[in-house]
PDB file of N, CA and C in Angstrom:
ATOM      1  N   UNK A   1      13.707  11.999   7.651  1.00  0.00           N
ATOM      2  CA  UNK A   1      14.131  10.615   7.746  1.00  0.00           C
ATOM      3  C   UNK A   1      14.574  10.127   6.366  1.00  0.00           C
ATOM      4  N   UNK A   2      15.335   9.269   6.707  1.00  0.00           N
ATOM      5  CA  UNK A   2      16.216   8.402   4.719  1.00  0.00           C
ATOM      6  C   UNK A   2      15.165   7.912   4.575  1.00  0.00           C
ATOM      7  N   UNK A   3      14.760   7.738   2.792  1.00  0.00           N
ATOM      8  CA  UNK A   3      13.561   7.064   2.683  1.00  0.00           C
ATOM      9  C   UNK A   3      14.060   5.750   2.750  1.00  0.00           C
ATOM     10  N   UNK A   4      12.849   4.750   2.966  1.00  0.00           N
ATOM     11  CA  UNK A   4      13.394   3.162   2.489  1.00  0.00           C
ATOM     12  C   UNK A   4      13.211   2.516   1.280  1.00  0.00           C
ATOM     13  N   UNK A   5      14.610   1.836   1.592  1.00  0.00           N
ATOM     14  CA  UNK A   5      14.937   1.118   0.075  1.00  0.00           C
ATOM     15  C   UNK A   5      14.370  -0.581   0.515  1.00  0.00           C
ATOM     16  N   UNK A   6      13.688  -1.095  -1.017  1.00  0.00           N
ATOM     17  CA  UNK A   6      13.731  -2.486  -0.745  1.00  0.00           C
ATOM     18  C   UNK A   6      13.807  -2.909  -2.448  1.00  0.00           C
ATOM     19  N   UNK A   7      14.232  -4.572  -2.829  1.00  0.00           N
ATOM     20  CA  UNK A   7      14.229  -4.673  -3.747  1.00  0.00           C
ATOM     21  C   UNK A   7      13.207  -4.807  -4.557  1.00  0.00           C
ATOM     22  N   UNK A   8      13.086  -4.214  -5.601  1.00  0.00           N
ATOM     23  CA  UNK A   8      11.456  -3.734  -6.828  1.00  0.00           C
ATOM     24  C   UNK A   8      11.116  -4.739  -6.997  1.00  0.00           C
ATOM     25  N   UNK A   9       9.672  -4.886  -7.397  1.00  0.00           N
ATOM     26  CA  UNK A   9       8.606  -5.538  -7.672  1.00  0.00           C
ATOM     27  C   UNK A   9       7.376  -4.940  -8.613  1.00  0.00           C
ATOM     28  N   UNK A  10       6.933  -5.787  -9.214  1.00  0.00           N
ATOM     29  CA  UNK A  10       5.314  -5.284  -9.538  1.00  0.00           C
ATOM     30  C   UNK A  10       4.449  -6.425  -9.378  1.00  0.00           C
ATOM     31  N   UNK A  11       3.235  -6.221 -10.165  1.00  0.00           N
ATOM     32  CA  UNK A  11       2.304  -7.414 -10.519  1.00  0.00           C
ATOM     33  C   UNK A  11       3.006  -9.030 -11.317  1.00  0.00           C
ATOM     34  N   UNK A  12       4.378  -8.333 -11.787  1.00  0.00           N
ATOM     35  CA  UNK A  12       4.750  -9.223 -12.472  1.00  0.00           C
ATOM     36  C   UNK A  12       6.196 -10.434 -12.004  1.00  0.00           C
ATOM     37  N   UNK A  13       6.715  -9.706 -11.167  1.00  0.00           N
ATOM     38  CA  UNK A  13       7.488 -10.287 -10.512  1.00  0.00           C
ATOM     39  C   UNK A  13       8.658  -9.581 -10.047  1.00  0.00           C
ATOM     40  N   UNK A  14       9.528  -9.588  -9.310  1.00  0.00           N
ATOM     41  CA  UNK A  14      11.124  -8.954  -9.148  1.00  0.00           C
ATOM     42  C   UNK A  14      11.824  -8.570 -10.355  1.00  0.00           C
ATOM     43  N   UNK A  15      12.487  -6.977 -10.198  1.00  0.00           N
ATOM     44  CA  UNK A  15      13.214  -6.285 -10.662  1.00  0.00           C
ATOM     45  C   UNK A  15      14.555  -7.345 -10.726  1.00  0.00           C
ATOM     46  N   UNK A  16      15.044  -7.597 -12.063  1.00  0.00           N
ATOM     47  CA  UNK A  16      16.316  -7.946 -11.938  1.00  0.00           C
ATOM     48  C   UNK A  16      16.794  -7.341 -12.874  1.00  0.00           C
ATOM     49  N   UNK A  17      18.285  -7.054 -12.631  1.00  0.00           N
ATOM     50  CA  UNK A  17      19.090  -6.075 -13.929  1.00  0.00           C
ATOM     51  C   UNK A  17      20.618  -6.835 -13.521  1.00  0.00           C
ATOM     52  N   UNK A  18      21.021  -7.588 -14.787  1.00  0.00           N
ATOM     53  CA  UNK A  18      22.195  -8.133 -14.568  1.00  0.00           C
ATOM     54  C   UNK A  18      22.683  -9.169 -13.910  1.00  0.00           C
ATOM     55  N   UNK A  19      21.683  -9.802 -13.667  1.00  0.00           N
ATOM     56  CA  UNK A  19      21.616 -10.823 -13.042  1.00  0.00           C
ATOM     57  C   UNK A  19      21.433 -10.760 -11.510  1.00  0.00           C
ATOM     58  N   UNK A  20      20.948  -9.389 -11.070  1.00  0.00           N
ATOM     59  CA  UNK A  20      20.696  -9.032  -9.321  1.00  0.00           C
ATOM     60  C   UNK A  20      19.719  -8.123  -9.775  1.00  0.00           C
ATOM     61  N   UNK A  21      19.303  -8.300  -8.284  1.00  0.00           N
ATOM     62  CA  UNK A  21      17.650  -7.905  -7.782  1.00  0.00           C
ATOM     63  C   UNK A  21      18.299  -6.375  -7.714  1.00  0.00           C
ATOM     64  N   UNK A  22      17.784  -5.261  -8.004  1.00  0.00           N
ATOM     65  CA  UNK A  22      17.044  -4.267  -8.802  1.00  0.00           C
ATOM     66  C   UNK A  22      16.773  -3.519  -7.086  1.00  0.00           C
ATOM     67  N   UNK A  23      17.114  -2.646  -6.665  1.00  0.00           N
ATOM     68  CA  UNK A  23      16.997  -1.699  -5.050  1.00  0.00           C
ATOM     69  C   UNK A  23      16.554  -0.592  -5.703  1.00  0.00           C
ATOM     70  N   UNK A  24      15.475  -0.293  -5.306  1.00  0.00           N
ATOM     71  CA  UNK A  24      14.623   0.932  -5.601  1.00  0.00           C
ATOM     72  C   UNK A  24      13.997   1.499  -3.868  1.00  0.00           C
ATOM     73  N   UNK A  25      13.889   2.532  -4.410  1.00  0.00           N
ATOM     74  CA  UNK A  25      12.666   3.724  -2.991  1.00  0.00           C
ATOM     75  C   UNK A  25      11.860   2.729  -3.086  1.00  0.00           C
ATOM     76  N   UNK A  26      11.282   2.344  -1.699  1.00  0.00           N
ATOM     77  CA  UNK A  26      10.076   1.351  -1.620  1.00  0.00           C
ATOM     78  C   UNK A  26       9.045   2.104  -1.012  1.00  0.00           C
ATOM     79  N   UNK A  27       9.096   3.735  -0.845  1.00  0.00           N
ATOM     80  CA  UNK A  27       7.349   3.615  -0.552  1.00  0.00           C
ATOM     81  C   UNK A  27       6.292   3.883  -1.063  1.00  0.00           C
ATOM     82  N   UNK A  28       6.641   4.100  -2.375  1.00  0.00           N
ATOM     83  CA  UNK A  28       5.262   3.696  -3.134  1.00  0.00           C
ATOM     84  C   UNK A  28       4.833   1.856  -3.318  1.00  0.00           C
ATOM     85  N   UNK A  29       5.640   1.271  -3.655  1.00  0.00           N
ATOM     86  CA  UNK A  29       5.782  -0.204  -3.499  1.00  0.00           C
ATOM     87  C   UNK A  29       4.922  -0.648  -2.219  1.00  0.00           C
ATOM     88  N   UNK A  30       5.427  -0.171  -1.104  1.00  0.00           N
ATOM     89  CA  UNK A  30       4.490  -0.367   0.540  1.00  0.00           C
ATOM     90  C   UNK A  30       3.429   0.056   0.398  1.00  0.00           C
ATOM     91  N   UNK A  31       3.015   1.385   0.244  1.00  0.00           N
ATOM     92  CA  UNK A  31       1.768   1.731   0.260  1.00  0.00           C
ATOM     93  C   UNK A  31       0.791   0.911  -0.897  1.00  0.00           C
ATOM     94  N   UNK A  32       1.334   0.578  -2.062  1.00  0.00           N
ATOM     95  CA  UNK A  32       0.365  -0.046  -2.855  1.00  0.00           C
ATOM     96  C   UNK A  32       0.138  -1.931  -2.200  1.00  0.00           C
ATOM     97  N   UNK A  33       1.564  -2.600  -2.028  1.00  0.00           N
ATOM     98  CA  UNK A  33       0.988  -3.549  -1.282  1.00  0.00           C
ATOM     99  C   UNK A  33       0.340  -3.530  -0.366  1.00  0.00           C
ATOM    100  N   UNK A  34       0.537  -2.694   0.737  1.00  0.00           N
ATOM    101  CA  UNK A  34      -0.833  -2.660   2.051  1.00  0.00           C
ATOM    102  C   UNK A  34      -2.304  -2.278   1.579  1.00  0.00           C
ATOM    103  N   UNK A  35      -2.338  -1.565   0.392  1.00  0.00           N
ATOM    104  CA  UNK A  35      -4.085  -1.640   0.050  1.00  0.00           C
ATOM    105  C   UNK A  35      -4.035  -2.734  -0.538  1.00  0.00           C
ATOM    106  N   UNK A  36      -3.719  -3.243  -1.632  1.00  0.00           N
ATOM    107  CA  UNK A  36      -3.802  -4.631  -2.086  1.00  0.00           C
ATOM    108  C   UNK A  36      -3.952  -5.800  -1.104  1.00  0.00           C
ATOM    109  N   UNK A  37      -3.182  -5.932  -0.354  1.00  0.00           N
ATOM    110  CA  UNK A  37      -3.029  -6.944   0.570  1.00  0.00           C
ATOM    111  C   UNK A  37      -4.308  -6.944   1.399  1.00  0.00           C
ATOM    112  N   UNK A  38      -4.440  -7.974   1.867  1.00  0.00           N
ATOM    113  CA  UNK A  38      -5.786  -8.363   2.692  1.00  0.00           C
ATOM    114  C   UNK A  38      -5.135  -8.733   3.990  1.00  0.00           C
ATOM    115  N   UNK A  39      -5.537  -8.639   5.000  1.00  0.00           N
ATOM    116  CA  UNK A  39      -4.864  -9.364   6.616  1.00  0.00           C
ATOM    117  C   UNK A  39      -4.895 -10.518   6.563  1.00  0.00           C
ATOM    118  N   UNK A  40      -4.005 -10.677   7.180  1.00  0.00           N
ATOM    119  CA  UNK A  40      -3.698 -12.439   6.992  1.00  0.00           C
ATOM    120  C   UNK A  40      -2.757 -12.690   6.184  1.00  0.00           C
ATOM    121  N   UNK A  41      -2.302 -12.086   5.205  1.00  0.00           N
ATOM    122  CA  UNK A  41      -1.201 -11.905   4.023  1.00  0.00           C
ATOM    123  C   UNK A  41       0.452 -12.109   4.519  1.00  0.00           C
ATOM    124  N   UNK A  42       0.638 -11.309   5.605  1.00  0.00           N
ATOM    125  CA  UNK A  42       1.599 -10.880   6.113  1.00  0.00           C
ATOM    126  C   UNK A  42       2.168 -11.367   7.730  1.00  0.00           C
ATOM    127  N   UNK A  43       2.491 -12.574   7.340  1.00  0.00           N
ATOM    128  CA  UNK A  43       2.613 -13.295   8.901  1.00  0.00           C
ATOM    129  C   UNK A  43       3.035 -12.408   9.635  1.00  0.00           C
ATOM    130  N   UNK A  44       3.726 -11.491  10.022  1.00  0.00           N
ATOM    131  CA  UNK A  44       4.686 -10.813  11.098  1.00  0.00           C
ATOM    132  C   UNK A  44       3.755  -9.748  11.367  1.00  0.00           C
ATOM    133  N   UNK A  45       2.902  -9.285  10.365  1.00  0.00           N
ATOM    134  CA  UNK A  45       1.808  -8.241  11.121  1.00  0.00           C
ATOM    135  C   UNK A  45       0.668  -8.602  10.748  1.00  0.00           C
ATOM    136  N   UNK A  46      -0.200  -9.632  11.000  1.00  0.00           N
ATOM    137  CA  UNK A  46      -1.384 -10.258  10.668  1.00  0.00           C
ATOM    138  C   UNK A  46      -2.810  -9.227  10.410  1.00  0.00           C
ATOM    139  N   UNK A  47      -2.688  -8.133  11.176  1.00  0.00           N
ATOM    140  CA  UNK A  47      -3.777  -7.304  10.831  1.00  0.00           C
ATOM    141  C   UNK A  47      -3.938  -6.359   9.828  1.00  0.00           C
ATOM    142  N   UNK A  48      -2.261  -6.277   9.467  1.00  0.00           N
ATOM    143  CA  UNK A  48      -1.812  -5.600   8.064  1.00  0.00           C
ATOM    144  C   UNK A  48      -3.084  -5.682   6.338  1.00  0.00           C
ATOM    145  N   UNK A  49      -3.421  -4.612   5.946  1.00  0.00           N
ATOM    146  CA  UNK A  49      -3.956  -4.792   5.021  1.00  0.00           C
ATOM    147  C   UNK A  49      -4.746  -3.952   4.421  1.00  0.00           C
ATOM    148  N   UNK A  50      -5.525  -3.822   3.593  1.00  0.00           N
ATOM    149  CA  UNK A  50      -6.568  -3.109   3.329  1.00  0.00           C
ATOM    150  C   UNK A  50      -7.496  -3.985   2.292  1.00  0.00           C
ATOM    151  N   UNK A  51      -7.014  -4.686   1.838  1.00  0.00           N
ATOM    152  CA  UNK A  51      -7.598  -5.547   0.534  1.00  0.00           C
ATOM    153  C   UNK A  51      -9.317  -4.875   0.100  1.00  0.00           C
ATOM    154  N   UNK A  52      -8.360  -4.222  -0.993  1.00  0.00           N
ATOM    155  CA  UNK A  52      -8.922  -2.862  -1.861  1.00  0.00           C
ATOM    156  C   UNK A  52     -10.180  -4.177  -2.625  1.00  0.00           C
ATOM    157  N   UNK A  53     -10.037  -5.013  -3.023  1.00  0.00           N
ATOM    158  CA  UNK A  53     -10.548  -5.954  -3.922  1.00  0.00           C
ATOM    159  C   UNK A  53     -12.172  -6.271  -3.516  1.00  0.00           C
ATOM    160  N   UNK A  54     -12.233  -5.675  -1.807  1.00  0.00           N
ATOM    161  CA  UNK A  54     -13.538  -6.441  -1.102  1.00  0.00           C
ATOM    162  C   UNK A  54     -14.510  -4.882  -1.114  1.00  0.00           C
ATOM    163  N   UNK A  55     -14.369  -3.499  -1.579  1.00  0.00           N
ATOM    164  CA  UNK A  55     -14.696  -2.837  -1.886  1.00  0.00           C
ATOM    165  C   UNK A  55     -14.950  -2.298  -3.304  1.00  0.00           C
ATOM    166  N   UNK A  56     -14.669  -3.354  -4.465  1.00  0.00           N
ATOM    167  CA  UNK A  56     -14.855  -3.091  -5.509  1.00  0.00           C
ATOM    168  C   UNK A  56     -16.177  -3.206  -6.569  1.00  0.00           C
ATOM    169  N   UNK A  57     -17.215  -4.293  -5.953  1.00  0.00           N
ATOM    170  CA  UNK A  57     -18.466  -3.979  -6.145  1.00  0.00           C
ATOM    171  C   UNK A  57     -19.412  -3.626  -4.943  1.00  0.00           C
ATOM    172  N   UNK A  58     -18.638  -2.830  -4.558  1.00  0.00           N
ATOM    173  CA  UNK A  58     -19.685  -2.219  -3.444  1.00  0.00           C
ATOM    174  C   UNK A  58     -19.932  -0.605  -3.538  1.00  0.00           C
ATOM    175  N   UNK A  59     -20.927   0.262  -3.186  1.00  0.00           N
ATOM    176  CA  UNK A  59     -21.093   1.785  -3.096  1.00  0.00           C
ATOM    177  C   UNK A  59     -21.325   2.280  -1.817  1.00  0.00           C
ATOM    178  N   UNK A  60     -20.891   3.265  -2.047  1.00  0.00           N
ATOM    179  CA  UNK A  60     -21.219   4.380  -0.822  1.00  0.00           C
ATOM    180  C   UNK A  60     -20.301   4.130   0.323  1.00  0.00           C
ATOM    181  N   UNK A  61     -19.082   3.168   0.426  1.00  0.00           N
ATOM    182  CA  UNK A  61     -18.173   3.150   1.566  1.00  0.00           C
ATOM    183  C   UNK A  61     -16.562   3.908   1.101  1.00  0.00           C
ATOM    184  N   UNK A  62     -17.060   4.969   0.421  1.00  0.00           N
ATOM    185  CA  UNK A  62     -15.539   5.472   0.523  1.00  0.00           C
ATOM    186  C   UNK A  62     -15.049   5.941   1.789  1.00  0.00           C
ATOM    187  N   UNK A  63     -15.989   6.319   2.839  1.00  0.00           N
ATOM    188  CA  UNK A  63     -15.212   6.756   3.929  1.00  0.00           C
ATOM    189  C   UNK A  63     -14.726   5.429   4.987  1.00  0.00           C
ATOM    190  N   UNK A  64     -15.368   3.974   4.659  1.00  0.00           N
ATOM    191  CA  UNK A  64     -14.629   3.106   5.163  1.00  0.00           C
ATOM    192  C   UNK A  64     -13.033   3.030   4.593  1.00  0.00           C
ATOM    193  N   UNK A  65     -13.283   3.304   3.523  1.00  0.00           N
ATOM    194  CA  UNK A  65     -11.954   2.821   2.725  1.00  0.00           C
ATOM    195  C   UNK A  65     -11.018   3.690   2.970  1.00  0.00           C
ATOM    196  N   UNK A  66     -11.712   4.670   2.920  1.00  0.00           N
ATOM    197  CA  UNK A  66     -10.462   5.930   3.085  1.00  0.00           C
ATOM    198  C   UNK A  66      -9.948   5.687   4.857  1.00  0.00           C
ATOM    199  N   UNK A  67     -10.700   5.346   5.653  1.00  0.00           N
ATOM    200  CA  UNK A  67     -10.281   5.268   6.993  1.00  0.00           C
ATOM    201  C   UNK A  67      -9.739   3.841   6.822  1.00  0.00           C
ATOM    202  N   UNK A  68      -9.560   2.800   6.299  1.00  0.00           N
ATOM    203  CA  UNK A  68      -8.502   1.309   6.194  1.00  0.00           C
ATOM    204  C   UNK A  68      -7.879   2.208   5.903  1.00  0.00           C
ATOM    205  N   UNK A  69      -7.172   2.740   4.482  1.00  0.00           N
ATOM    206  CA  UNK A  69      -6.132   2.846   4.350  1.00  0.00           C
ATOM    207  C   UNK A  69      -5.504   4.071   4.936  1.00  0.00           C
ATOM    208  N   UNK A  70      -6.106   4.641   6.071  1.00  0.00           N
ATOM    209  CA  UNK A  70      -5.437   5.447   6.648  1.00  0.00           C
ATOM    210  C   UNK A  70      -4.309   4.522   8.413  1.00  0.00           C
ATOM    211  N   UNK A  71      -5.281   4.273   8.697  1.00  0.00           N
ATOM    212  CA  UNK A  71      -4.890   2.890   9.621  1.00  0.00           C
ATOM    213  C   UNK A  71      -3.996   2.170   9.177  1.00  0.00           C
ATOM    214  N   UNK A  72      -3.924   1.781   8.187  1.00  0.00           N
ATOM    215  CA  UNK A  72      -2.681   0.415   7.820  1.00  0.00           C
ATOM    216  C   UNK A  72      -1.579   1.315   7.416  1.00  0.00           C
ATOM    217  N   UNK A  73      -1.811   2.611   6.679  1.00  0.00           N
ATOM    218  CA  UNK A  73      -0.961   3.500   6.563  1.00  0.00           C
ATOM    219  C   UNK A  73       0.260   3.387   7.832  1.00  0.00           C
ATOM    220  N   UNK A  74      -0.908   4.496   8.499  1.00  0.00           N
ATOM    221  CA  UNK A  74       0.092   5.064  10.102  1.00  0.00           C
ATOM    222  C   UNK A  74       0.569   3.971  10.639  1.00  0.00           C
ATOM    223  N   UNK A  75       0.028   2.598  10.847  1.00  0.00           N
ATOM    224  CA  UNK A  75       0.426   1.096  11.443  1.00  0.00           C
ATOM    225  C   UNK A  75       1.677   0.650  10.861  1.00  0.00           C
ATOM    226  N   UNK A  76       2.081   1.462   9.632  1.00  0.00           N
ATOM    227  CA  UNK A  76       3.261   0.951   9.160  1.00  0.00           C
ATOM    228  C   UNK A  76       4.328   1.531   8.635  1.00  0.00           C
ATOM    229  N   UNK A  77       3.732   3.670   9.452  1.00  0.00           N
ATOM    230  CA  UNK A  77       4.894   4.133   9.871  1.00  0.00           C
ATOM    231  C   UNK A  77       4.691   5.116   8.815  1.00  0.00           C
ATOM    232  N   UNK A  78       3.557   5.776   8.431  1.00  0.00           N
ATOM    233  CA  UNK A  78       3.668   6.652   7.654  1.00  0.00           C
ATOM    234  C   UNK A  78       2.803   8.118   8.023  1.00  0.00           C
ATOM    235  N   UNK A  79       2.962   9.157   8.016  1.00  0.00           N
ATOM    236  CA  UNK A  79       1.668  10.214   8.254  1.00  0.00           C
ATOM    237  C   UNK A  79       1.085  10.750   7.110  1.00  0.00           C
ATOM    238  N   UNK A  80      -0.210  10.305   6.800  1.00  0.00           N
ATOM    239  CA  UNK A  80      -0.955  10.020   5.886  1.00  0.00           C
ATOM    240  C   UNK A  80      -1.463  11.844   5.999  1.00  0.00           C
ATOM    241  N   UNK A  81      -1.359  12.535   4.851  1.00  0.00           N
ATOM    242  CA  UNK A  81      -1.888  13.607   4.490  1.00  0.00           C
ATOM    243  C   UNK A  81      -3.112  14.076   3.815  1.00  0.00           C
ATOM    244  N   UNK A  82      -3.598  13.183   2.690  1.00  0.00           N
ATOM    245  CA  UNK A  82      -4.509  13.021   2.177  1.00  0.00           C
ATOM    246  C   UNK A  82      -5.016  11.767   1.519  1.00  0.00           C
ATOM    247  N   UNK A  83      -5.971  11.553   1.408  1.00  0.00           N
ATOM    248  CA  UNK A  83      -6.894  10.107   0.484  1.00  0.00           C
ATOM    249  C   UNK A  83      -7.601  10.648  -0.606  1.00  0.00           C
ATOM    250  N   UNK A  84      -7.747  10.132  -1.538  1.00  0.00           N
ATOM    251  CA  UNK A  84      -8.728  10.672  -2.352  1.00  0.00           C
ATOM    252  C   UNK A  84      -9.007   9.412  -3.202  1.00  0.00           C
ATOM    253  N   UNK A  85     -10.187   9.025  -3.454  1.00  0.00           N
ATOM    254  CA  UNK A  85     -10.680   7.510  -4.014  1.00  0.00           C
ATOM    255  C   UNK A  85     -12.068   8.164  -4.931  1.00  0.00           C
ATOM    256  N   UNK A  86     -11.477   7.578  -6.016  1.00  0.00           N
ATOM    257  CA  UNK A  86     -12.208   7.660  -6.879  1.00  0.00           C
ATOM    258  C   UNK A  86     -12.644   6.497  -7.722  1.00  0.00           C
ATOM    259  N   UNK A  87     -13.801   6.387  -7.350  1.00  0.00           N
ATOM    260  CA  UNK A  87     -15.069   5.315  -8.198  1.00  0.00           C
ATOM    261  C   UNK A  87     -14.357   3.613  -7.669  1.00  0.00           C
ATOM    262  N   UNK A  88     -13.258   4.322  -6.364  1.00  0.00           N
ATOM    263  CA  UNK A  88     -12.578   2.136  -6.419  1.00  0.00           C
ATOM    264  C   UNK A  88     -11.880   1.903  -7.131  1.00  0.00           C
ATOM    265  N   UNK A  89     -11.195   2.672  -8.428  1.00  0.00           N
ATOM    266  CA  UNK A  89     -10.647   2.036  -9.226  1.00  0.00           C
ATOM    267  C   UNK A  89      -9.003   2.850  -9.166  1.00  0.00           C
ATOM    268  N   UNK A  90      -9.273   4.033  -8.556  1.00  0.00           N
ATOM    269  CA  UNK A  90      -7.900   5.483  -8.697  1.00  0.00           C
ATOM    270  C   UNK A  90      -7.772   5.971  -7.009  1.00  0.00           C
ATOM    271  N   UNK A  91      -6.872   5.578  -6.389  1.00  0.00           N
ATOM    272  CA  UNK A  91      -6.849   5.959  -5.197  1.00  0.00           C
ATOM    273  C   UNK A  91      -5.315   6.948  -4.907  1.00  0.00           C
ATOM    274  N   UNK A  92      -5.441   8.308  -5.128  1.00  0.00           N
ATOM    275  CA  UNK A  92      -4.860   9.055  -4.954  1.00  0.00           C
ATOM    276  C   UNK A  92      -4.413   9.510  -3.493  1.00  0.00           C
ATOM    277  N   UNK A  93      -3.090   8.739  -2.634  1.00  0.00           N
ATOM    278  CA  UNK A  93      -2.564   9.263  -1.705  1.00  0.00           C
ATOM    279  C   UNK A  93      -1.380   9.621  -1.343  1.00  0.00           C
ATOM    280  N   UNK A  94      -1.443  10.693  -0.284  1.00  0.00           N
ATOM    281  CA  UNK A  94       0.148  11.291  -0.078  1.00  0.00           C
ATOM    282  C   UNK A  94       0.214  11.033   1.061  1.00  0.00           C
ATOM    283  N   UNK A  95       1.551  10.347   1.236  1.00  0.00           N
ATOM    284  CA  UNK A  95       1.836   9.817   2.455  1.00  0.00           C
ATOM    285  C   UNK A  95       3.297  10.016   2.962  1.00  0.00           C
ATOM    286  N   UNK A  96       4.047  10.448   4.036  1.00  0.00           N
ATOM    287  CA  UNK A  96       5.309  10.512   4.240  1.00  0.00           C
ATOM    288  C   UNK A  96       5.531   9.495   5.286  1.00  0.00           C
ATOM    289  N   UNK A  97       7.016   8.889   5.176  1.00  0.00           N
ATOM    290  CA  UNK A  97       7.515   7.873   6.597  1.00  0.00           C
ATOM    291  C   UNK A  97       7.417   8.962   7.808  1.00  0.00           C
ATOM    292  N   UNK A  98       7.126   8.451   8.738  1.00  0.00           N
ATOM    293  CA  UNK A  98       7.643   9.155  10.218  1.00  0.00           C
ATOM    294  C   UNK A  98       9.055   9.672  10.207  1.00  0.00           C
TER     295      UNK A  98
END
């Protein structure tokens, strides 16, 4: 499948170059907003989310976490290959679009 394009972003705001918004590969961009994001975030898919933030002083639920972000993954069109989460803070995943 073509990967998808959307226009870049970070923590800091929109990619602009030249006075226009900046089209980059968006699925690393997706996958990091859907763990970030919490449900409720995303009017058009309300259950969308993982909000990584509510597992960050907590222990012993990596296999919750690893199963959210496998779910919001596939929910938004990806086949999730591996998770790997380390300490909450490094979440190493490979994920391809359908």
């Amino acid at each position: 499948m073509a990967s998808a394009h959307d226009i870049g972003h970070d923590e800091n705001g929109l990619f602009v170059k030249n006075g226009d918004f900046v089209v980059l590969e968006s699925d690393t961009m997706h996958a990091k907003d859907i763990i970030i994001s919490a449900p409720g975030w995303w009017n058009q898919f309300p259950l969308l989310g993982v909000n990584i933030t509510k597992y960050r002083s907590s222990s012993g639920r990596e296999q919750q976490i690893t199963r959210d972000i496998k779910l919001n993954m596939t929910a938004d069109g990806f086949i999730v290959d591996q998770i790997f989460v380390k300490n909450f803070q490094e979440i190493y995943l490979t994920a391809k679009r359908k």
